[in-house]
C-alpha atoms as a PDB file:
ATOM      1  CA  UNK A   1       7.314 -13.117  -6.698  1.00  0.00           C
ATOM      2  CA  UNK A   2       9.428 -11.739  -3.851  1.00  0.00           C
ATOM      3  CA  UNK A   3       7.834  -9.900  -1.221  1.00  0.00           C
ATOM      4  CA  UNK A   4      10.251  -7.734  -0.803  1.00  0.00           C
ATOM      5  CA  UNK A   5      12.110  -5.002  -3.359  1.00  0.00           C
ATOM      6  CA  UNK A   6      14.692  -3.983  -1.210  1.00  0.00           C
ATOM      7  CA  UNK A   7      15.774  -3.982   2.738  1.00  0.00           C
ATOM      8  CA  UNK A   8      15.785  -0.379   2.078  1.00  0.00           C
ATOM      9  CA  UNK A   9      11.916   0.041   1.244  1.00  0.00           C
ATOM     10  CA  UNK A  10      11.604  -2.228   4.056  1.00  0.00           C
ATOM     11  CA  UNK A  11      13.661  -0.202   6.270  1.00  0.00           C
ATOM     12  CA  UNK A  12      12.173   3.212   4.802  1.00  0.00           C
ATOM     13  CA  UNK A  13       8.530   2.093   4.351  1.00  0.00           C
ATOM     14  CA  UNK A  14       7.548  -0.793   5.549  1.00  0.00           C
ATOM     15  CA  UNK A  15       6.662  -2.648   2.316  1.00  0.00           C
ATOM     16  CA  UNK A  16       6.481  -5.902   2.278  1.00  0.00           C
ATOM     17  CA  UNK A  17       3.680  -7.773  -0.036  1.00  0.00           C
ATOM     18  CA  UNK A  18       1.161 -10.117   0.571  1.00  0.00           C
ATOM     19  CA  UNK A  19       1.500 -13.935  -1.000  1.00  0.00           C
ATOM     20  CA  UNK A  20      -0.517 -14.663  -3.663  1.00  0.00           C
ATOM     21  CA  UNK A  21      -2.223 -17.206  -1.171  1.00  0.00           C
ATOM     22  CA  UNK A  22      -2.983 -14.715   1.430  1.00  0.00           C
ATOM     23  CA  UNK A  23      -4.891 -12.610  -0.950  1.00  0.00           C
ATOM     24  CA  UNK A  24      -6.279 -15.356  -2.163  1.00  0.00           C
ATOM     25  CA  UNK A  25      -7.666 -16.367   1.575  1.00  0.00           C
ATOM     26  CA  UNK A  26      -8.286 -12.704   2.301  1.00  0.00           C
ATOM     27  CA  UNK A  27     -10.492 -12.206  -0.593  1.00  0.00           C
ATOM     28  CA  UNK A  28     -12.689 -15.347  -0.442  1.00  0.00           C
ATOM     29  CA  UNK A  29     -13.667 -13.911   2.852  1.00  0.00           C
ATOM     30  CA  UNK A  30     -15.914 -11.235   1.001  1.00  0.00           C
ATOM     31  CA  UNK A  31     -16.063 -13.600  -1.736  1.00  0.00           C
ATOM     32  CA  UNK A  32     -19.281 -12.843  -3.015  1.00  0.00           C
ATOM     33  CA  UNK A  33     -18.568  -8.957  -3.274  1.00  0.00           C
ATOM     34  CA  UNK A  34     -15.310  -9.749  -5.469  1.00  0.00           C
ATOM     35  CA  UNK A  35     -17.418 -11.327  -7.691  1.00  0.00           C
ATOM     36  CA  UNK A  36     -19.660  -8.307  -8.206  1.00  0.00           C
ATOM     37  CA  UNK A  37     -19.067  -6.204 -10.653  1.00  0.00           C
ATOM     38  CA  UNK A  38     -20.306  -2.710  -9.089  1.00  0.00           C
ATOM     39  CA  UNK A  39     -18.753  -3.407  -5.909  1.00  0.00           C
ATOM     40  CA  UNK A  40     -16.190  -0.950  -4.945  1.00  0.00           C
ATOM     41  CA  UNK A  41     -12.791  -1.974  -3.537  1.00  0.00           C
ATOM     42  CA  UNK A  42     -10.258   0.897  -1.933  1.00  0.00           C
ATOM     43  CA  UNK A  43      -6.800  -0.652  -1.148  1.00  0.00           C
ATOM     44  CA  UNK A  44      -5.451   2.095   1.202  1.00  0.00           C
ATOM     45  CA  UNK A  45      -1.909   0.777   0.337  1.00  0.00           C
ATOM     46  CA  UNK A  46      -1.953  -1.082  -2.866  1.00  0.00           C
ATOM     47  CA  UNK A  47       1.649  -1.310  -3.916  1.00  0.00           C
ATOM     48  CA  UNK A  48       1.796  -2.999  -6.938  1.00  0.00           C
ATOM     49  CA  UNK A  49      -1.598  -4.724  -7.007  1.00  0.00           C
ATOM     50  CA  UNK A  50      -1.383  -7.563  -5.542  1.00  0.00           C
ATOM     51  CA  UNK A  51      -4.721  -7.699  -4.361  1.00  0.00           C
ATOM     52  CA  UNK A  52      -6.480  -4.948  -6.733  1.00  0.00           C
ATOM     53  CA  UNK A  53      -5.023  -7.052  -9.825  1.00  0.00           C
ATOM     54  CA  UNK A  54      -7.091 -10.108  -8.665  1.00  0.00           C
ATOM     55  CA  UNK A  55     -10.114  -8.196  -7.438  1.00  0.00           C
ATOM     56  CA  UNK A  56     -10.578  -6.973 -11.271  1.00  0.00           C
ATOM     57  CA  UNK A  57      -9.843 -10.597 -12.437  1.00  0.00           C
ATOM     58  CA  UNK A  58     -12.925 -12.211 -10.215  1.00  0.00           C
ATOM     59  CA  UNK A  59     -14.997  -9.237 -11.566  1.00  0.00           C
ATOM     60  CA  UNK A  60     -13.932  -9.595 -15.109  1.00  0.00           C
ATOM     61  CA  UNK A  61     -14.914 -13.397 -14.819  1.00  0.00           C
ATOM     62  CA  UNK A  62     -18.325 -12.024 -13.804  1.00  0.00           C
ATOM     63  CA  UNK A  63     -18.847  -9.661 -16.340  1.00  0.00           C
ATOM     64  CA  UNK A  64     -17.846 -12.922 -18.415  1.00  0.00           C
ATOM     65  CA  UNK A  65     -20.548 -15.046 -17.294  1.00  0.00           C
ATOM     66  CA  UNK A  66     -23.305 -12.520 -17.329  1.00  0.00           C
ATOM     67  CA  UNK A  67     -22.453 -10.456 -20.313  1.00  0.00           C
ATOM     68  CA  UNK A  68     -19.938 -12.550 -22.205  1.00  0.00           C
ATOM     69  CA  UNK A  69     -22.253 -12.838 -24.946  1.00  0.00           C
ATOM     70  CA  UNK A  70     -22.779  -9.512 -25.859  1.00  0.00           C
ATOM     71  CA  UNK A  71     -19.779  -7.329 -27.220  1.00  0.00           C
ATOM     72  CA  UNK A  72     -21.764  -3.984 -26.246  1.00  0.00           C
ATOM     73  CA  UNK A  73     -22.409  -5.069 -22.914  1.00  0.00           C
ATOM     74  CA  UNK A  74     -18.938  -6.830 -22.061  1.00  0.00           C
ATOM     75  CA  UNK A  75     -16.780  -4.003 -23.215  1.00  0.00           C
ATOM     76  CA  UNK A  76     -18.636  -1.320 -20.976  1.00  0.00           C
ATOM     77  CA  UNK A  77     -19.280  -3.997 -17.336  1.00  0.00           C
ATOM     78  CA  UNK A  78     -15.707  -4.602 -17.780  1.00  0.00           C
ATOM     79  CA  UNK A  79     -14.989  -0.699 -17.769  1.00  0.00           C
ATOM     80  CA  UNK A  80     -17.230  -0.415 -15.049  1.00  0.00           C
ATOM     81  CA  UNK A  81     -15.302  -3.344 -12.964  1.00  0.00           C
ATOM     82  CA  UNK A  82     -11.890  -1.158 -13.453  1.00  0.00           C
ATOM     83  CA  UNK A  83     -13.469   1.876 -12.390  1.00  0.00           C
ATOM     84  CA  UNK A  84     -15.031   0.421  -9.252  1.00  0.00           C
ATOM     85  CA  UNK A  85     -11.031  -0.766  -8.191  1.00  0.00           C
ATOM     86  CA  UNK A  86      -9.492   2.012  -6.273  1.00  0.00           C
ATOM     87  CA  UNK A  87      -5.719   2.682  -4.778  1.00  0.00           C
ATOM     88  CA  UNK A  88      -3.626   4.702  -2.993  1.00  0.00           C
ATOM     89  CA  UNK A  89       0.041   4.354  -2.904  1.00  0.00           C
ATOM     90  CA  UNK A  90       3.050   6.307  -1.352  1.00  0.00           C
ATOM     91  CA  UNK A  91       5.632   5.045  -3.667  1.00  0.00           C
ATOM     92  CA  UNK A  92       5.248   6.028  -7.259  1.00  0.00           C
ATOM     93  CA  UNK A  93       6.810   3.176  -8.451  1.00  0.00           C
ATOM     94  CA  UNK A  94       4.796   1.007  -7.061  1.00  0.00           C
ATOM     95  CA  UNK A  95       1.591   2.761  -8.356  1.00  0.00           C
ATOM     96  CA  UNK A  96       2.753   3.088 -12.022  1.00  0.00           C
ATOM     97  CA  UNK A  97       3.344  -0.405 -12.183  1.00  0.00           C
ATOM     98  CA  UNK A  98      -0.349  -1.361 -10.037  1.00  0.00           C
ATOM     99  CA  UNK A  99      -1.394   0.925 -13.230  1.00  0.00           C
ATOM    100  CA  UNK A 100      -0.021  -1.010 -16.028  1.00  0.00           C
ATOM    101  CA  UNK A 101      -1.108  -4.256 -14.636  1.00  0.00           C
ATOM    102  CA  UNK A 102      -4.889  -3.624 -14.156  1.00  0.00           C
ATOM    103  CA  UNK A 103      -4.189  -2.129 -17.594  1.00  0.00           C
ATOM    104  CA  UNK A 104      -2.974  -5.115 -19.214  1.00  0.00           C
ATOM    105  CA  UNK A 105      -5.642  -6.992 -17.452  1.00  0.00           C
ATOM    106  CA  UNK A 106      -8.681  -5.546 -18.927  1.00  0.00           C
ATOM    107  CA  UNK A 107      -6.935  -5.216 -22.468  1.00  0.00           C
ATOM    108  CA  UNK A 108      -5.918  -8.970 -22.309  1.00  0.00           C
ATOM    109  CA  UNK A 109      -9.179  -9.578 -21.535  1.00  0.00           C
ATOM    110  CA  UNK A 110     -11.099  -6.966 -24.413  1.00  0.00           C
ATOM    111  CA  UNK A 111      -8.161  -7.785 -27.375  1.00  0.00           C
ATOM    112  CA  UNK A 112      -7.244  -3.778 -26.942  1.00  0.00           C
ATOM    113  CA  UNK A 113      -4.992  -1.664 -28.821  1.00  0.00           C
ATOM    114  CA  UNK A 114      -3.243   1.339 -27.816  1.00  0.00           C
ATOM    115  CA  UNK A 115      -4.950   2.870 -29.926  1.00  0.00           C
ATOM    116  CA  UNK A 116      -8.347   1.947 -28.972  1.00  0.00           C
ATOM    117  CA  UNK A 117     -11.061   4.417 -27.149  1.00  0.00           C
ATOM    118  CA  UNK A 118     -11.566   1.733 -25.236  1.00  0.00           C
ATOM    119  CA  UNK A 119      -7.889   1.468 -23.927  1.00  0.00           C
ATOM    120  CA  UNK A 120      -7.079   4.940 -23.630  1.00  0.00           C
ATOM    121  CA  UNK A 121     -10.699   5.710 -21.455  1.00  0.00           C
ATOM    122  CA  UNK A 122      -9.317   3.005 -19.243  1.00  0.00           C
ATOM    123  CA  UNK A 123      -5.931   4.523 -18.560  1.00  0.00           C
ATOM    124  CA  UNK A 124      -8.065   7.677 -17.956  1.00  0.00           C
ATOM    125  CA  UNK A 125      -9.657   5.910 -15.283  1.00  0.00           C
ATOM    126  CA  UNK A 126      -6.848   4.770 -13.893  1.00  0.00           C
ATOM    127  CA  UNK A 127      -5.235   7.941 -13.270  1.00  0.00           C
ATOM    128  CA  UNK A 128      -8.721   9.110 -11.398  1.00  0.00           C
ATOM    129  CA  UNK A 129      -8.334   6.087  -9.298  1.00  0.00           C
ATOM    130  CA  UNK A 130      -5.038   4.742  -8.582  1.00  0.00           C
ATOM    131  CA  UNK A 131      -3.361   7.815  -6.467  1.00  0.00           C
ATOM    132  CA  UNK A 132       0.186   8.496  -5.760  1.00  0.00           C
ATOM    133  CA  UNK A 133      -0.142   9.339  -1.941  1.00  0.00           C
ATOM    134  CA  UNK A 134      -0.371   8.850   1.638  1.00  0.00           C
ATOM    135  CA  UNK A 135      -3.362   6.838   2.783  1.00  0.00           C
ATOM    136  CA  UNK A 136      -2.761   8.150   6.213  1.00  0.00           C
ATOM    137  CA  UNK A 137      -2.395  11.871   5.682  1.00  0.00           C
ATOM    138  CA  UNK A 138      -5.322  11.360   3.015  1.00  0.00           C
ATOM    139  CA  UNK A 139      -3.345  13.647   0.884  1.00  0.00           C
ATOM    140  CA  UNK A 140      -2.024  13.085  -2.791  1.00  0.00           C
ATOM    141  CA  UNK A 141       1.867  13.790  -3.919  1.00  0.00           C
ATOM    142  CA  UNK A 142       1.244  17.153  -4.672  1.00  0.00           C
ATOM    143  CA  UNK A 143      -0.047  17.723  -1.253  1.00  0.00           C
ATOM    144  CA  UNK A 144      -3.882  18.569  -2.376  1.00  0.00           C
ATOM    145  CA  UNK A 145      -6.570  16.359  -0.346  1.00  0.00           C
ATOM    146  CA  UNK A 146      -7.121  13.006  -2.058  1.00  0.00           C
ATOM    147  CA  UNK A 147     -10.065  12.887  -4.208  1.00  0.00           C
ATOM    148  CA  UNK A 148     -11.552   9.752  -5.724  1.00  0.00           C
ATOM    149  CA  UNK A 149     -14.124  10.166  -8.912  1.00  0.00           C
ATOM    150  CA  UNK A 150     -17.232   7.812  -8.296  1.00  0.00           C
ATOM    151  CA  UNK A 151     -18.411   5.793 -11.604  1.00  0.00           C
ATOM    152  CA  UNK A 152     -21.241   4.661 -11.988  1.00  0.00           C
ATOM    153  CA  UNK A 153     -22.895   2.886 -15.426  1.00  0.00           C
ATOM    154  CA  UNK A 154     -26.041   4.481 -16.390  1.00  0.00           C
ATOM    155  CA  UNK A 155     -26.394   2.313 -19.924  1.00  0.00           C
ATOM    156  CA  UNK A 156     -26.785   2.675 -23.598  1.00  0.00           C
ATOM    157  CA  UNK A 157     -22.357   3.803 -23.314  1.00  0.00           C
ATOM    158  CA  UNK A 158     -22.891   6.357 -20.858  1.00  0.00           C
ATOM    159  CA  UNK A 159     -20.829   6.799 -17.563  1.00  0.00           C
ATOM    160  CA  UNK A 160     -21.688   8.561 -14.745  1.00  0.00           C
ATOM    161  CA  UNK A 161     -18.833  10.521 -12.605  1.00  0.00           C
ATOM    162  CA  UNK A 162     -18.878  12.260  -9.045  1.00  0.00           C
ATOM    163  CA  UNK A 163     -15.910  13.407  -7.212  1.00  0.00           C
ATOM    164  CA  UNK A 164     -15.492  12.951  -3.649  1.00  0.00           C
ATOM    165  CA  UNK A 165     -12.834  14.042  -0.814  1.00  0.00           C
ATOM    166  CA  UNK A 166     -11.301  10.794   0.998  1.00  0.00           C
ATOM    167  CA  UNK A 167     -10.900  12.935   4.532  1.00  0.00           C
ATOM    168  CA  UNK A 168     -14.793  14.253   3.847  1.00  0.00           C
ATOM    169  CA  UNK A 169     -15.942  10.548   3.391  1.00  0.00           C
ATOM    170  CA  UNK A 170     -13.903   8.768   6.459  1.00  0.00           C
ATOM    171  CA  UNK A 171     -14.983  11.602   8.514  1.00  0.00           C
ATOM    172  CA  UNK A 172     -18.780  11.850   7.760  1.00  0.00           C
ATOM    173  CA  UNK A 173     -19.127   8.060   8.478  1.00  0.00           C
ATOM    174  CA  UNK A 174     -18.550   8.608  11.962  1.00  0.00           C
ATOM    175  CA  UNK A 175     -21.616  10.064  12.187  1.00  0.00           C
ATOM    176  CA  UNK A 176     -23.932   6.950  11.579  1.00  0.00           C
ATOM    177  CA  UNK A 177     -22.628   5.951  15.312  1.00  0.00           C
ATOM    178  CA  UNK A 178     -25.609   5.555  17.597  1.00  0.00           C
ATOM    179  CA  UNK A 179     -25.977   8.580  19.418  1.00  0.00           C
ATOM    180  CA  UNK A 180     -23.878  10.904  17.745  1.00  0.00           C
ATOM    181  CA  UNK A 181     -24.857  14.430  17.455  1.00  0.00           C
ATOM    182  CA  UNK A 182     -24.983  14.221  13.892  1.00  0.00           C
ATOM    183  CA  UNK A 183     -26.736  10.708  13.199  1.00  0.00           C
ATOM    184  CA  UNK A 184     -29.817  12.756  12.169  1.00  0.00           C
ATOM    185  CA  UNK A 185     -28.212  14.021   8.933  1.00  0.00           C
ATOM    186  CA  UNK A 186     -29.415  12.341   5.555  1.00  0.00           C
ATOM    187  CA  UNK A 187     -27.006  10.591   3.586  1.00  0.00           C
ATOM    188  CA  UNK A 188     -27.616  13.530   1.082  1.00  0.00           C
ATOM    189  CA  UNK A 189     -26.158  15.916   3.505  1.00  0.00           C
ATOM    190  CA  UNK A 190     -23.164  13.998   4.356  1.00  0.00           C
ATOM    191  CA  UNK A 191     -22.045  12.802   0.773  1.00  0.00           C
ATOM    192  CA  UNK A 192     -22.075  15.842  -0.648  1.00  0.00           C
ATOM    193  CA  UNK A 193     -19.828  15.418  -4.490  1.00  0.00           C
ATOM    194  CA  UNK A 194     -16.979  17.994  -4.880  1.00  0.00           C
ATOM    195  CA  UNK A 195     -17.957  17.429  -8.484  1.00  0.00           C
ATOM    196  CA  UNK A 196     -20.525  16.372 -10.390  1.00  0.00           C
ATOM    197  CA  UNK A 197     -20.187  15.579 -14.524  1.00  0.00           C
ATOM    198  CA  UNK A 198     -22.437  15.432 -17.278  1.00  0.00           C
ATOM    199  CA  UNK A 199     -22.544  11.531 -18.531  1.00  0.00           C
ATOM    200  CA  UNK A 200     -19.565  10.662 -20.959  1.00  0.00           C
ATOM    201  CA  UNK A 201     -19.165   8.053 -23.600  1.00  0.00           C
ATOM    202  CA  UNK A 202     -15.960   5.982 -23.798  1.00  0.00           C
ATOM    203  CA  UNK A 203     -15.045   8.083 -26.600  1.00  0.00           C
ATOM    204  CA  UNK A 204     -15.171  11.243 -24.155  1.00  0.00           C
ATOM    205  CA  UNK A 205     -13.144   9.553 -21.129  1.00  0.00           C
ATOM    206  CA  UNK A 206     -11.202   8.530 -24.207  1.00  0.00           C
ATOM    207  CA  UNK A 207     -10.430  12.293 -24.793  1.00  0.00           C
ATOM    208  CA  UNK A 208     -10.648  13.585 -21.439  1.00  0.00           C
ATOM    209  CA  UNK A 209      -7.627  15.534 -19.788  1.00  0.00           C
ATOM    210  CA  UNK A 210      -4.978  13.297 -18.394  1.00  0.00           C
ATOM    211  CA  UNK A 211      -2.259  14.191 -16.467  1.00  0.00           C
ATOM    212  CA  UNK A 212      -0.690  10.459 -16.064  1.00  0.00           C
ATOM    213  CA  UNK A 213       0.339  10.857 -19.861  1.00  0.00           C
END
């Protein structure tokens, strides 16, 4: 792969991407949190995926070994390992395409169909999670604050989701510094969801409102 698209981008943007062998080297450095399949991974500039696409593939390889056996539980971990992969991206090429490759991933992986719940809950999830925006402004392409829904697996098929403001977060964890004014607070002060919503099947994300299609 070349790491570059254009001199333009490069010019205009910056981009340039990262060798497979750098995120390779980078990643084995919190090895043992790629390898989890809760553990939750925010690429502030994630152009195509270089590094989220192999993130989801150590996770799926440990929903594999732990769950591999049962259909039930594979199908939902591996949801659960997409929606724990998060992005933000200023180019929207670059995002539609990190989309469609964490996509293909996790259908690969489950033998999904367009036209499965399944398949259409995880491009769901994908618009909630991979943003079109600027990391550094923290705000999407339609200018409203960045916003990043929280999953969380609760069992039996049912997903948990809270919504929570990127500047709110990065700001409020300033305050666990020794000695600052607000070190006092509880972490239920500070993390306070935008949003909270009633658990959801994958038949529900399936259905849910999506503005990606």
């Amino acid at each position: 792969m070349s790491l570059i698209k254009s001199k333009a981008r490069v010019a205009d943007h910056g981009e340039v991407f990262t060798p497979a062998w750098m995120v390779e080297a980078m990643l084995d450095l919190v090895k043992g949190e790629t390898e989890r399949i809760d553990s939750r991974f925010l690429e502030p500039a994630c152009g195509s995926g270089n590094f989220l696409v192999r993130i989801l593939q150590r996770k799926l390889a440990a929903v594999e070994l732990k769950f591999g056996k049962s259909d039930f539980e594979k199908r939902h971990y591996a949801l659960l390992a997409l929606m724990c992969t998060y992005g933000i991206e200023l180019l929207v090429d670059n995002i539609a395409e990190c989309r469609t490759s964490l996509l293909e991933i996790l259908a690969d992986y489950l033998n999904l169909e367009e036209s499965d719940d399944l398949y259409q809950a995880a491009f769901y999830v994908l618009s909630q999670n991979l943003i079109h925006g600027d990391a550094l402004t923290m705000r999407a392409s339609d200018g409203n604050p960045i916003t990043f829904a929280e999953w969380g697996y609760l069992g039996k098929g049912k997903f948990q989701r809270r919504d929570f403001r990127l500047d709110v977060l990065t700001g409020a964890s300033a305050y666990s510094a020794e000695g600052d004014l607000f070190a006092h607070l509880g972490k239920h002060e500070i993390f306070t969801p935008t949003k909270t919503y009633p658990p959801m099947t994958v038949s529900e994300l399936a259905a849910a409102p999506n503005e990606a299609r």
